[in-house]
C-alpha atoms as a PDB file:
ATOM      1  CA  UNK A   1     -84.052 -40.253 -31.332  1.00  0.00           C
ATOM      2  CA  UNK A   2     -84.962 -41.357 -34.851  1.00  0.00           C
ATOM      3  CA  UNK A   3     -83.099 -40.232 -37.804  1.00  0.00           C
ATOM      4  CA  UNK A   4     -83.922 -38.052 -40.377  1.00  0.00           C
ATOM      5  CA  UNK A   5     -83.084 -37.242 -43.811  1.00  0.00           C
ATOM      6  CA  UNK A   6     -84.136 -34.202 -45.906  1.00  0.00           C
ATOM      7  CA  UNK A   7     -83.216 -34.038 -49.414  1.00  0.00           C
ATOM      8  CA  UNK A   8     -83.322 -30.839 -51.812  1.00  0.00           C
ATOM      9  CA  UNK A   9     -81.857 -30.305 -54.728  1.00  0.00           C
ATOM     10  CA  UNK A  10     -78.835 -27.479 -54.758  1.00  0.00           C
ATOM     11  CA  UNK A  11     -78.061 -24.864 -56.429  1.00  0.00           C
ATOM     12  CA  UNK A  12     -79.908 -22.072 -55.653  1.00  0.00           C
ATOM     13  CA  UNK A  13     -82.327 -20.912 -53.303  1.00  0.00           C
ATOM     14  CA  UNK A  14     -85.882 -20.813 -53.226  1.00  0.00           C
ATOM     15  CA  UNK A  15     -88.467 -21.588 -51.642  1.00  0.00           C
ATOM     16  CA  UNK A  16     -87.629 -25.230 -50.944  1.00  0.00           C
ATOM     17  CA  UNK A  17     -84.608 -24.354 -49.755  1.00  0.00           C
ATOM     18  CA  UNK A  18     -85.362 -22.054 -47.246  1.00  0.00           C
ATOM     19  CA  UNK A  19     -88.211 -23.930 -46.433  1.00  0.00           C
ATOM     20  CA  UNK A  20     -85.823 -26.477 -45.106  1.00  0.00           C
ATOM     21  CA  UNK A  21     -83.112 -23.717 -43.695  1.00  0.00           C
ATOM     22  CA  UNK A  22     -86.303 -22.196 -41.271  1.00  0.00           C
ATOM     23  CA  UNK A  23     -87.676 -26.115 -40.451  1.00  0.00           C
ATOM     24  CA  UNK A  24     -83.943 -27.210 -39.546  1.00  0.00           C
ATOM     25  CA  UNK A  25     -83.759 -26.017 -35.855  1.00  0.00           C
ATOM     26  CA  UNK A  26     -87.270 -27.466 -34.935  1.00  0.00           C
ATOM     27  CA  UNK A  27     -86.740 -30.700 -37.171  1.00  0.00           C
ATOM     28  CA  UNK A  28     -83.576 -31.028 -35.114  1.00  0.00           C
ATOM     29  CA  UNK A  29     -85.139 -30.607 -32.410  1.00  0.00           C
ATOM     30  CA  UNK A  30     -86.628 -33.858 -32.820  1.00  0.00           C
ATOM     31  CA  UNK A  31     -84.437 -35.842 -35.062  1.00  0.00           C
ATOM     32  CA  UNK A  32     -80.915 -37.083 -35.267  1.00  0.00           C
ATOM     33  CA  UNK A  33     -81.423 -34.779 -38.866  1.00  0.00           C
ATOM     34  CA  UNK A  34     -79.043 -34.369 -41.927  1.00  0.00           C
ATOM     35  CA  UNK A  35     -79.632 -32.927 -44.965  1.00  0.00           C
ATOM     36  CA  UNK A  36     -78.501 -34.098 -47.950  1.00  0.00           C
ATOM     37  CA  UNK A  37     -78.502 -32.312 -51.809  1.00  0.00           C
ATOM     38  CA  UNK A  38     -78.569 -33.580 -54.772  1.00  0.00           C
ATOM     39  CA  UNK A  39     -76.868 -30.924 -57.157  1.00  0.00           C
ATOM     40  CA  UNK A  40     -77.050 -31.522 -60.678  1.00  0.00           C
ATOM     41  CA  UNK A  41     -73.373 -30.993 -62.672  1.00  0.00           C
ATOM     42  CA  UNK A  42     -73.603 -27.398 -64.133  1.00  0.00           C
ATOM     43  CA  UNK A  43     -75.564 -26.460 -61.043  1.00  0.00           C
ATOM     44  CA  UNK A  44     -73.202 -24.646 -58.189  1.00  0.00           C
ATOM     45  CA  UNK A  45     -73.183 -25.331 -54.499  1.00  0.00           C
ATOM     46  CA  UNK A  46     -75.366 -23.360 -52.061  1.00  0.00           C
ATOM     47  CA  UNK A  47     -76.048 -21.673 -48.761  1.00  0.00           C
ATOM     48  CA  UNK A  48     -77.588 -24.998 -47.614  1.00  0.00           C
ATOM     49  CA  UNK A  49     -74.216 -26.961 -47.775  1.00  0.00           C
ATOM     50  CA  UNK A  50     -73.168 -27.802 -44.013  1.00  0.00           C
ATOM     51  CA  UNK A  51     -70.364 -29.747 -42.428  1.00  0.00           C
ATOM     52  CA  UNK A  52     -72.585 -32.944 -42.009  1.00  0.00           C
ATOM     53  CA  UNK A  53     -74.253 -32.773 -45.185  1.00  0.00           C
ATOM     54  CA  UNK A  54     -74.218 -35.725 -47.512  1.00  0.00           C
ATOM     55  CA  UNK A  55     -75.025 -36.631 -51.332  1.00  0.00           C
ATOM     56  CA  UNK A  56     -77.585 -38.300 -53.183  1.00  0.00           C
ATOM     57  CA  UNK A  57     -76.288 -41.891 -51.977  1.00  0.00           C
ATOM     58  CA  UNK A  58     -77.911 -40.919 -49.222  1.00  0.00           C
ATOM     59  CA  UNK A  59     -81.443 -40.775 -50.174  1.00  0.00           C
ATOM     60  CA  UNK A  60     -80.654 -44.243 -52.424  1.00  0.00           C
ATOM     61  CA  UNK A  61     -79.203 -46.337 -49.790  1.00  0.00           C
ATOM     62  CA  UNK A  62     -82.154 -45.567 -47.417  1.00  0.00           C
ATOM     63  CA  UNK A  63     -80.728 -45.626 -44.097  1.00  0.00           C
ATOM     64  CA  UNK A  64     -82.826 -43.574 -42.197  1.00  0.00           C
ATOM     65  CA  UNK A  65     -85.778 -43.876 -40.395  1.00  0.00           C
ATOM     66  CA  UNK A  66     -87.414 -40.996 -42.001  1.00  0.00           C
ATOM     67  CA  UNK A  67     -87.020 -39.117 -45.525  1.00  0.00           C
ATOM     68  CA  UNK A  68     -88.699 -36.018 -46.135  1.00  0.00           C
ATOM     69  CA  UNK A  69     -87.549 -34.603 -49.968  1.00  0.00           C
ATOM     70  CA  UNK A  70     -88.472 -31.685 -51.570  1.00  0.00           C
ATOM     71  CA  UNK A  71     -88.652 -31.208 -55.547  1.00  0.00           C
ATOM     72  CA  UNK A  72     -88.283 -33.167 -58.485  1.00  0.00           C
ATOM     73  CA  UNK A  73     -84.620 -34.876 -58.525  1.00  0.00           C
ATOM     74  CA  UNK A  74     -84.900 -35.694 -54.476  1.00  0.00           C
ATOM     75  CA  UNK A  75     -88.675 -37.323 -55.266  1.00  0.00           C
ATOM     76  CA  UNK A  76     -86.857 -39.455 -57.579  1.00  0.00           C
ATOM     77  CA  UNK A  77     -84.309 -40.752 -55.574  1.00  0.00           C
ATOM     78  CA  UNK A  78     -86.271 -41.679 -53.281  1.00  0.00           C
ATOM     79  CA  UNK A  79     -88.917 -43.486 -55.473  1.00  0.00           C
ATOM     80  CA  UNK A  80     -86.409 -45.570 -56.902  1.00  0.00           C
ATOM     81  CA  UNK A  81     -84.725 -45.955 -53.153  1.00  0.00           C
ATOM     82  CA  UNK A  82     -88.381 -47.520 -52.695  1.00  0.00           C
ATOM     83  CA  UNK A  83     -88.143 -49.742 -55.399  1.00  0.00           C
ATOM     84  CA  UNK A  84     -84.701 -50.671 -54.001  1.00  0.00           C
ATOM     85  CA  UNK A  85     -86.376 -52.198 -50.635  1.00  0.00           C
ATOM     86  CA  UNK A  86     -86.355 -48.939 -48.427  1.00  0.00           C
ATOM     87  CA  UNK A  87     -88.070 -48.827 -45.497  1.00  0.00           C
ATOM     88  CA  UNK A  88     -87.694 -45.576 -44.473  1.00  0.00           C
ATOM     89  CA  UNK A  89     -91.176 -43.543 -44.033  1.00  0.00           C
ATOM     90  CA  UNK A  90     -91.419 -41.002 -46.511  1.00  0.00           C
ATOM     91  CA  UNK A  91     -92.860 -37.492 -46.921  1.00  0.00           C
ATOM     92  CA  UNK A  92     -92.630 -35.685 -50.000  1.00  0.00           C
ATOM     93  CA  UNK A  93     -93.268 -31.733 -50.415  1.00  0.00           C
ATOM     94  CA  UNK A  94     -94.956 -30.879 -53.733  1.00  0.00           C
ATOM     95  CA  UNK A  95     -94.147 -27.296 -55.090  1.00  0.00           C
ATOM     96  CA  UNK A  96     -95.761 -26.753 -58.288  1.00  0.00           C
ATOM     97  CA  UNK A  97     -99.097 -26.306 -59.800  1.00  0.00           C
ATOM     98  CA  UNK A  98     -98.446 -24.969 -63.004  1.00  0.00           C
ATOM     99  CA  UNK A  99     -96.054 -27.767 -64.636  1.00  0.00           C
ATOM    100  CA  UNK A 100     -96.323 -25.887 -68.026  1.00  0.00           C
ATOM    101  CA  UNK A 101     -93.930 -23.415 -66.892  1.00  0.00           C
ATOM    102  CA  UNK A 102     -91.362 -25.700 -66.108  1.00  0.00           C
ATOM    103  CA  UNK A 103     -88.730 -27.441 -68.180  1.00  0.00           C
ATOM    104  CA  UNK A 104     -90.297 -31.105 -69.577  1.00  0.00           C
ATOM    105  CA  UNK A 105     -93.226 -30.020 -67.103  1.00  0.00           C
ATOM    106  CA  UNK A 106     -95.066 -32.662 -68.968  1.00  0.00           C
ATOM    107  CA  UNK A 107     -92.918 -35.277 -68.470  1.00  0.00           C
ATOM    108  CA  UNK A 108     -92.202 -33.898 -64.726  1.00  0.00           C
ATOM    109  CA  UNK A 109     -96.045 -33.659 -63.702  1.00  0.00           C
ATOM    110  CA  UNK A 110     -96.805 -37.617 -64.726  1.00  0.00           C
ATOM    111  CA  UNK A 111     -93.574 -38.604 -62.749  1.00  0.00           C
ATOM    112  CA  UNK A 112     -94.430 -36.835 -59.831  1.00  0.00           C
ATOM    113  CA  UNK A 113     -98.661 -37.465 -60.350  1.00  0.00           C
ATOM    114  CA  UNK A 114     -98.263 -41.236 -61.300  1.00  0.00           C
ATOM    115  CA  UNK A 115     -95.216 -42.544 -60.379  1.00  0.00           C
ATOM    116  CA  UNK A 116     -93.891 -40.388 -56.800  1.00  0.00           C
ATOM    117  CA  UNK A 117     -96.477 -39.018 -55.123  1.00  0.00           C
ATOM    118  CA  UNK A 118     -98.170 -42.060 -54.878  1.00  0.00           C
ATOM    119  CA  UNK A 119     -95.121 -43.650 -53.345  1.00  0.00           C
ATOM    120  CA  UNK A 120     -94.693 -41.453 -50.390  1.00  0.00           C
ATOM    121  CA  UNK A 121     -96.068 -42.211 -47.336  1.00  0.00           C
ATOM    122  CA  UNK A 122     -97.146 -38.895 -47.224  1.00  0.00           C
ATOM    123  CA  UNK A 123     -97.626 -35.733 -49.349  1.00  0.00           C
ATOM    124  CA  UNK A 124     -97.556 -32.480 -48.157  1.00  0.00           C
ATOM    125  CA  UNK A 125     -97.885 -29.291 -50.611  1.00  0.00           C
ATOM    126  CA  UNK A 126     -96.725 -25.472 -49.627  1.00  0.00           C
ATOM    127  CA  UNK A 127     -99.297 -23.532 -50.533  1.00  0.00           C
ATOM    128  CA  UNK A 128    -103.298 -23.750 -50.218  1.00  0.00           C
ATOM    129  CA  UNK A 129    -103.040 -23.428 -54.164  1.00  0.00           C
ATOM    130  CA  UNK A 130    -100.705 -26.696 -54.510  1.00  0.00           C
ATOM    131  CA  UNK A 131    -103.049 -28.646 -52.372  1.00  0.00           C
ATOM    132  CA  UNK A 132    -106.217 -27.975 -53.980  1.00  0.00           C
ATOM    133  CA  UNK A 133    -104.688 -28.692 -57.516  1.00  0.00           C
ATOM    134  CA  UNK A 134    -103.411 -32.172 -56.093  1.00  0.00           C
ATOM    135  CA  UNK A 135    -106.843 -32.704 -53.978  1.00  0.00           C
ATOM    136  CA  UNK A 136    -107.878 -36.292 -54.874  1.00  0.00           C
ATOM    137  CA  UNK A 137    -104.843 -37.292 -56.662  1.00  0.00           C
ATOM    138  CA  UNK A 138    -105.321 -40.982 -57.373  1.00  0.00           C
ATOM    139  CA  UNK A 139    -103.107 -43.100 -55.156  1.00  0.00           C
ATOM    140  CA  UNK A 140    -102.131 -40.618 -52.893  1.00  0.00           C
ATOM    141  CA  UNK A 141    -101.785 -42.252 -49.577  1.00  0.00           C
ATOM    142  CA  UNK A 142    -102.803 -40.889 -46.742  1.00  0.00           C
ATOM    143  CA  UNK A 143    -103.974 -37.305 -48.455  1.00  0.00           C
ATOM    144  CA  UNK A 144    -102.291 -34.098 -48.940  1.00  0.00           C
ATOM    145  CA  UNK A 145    -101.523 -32.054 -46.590  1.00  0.00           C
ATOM    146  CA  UNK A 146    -100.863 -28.476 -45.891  1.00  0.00           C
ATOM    147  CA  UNK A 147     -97.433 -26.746 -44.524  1.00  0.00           C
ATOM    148  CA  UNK A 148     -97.277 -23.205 -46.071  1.00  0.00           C
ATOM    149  CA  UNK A 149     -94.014 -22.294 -47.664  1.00  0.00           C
ATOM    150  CA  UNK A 150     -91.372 -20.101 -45.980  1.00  0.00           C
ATOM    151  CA  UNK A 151     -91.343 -17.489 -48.757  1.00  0.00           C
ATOM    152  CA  UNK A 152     -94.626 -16.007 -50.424  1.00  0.00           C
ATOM    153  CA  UNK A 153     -95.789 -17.129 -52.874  1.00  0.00           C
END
């Protein structure tokens, strides 16, 4: 069974994070799966902590078969896991359109349009209005695809 590793980031929970809590029991289903976070330090820990959970190391080291992250800090890691050597194949879920309304969402939306999406083996977006805002996104590999959220939106 090949392994998987999901990364979110912790803290609170959205739609990310239940997202992966409602994907878990298929996705393990399939996959030797663990999930790691990646809390940042004012930020405290969440419903999605379990027993077998891991940190951000994790996602750096790349020892898995499979990574599947979700939101900004987790994207990260994993790009520069890439840069690293990592061979682990890589899905990324995007979650925002509207970068203006987030902190640095400037600085955020050329990371993620330029420097991780790109990256991923594959892209994925939660919502039919994430998708068509990343539709033909320059270096994208293989296309984005669709897998609603688990919350609406």
């Amino acid at each position: 069974m090949p392994h998987l590793l999901i990364a979110v980031r912790e803290g609170r929970v959205g739609g990310a994070e239940r997202l992966v809590l409602e994907s878990l029991p298929t996705l393990e289903a399939a996959f030797q799966a663990r999930l790691t976070t990646t809390p940042l330090p004012w930020e405290s820990r969440s419903p999605l902590t379990r027993e077998d959970a891991c940190d951000a190391r994790a996602v750096l080291t790349g020892r898995t078969e499979v990574l599947y992250t979700h939101l900004f800090v987790p994207g990260l890691l994993a790009r520069l896991a890439r840069l690293f050597g990592s061979r682990a194949r890589w899905v990324h879920a995007a979650h925002f359109d509207d970068y203006a309304a987030l902190r640095l969402g400037r600085v955020r939306e050329w990371i993620d349009r330029r420097w991780v999406f790109p990256a991923a083996d594959r892209v994925v977006a939660v919502s039919p209005r994430v998708a068509e805002g990343l539709e033909g996104l320059p270096g994208v590999r293989a296309g984005v695809r669709l897998l609603e959220n688990a919350i609406e939106m």
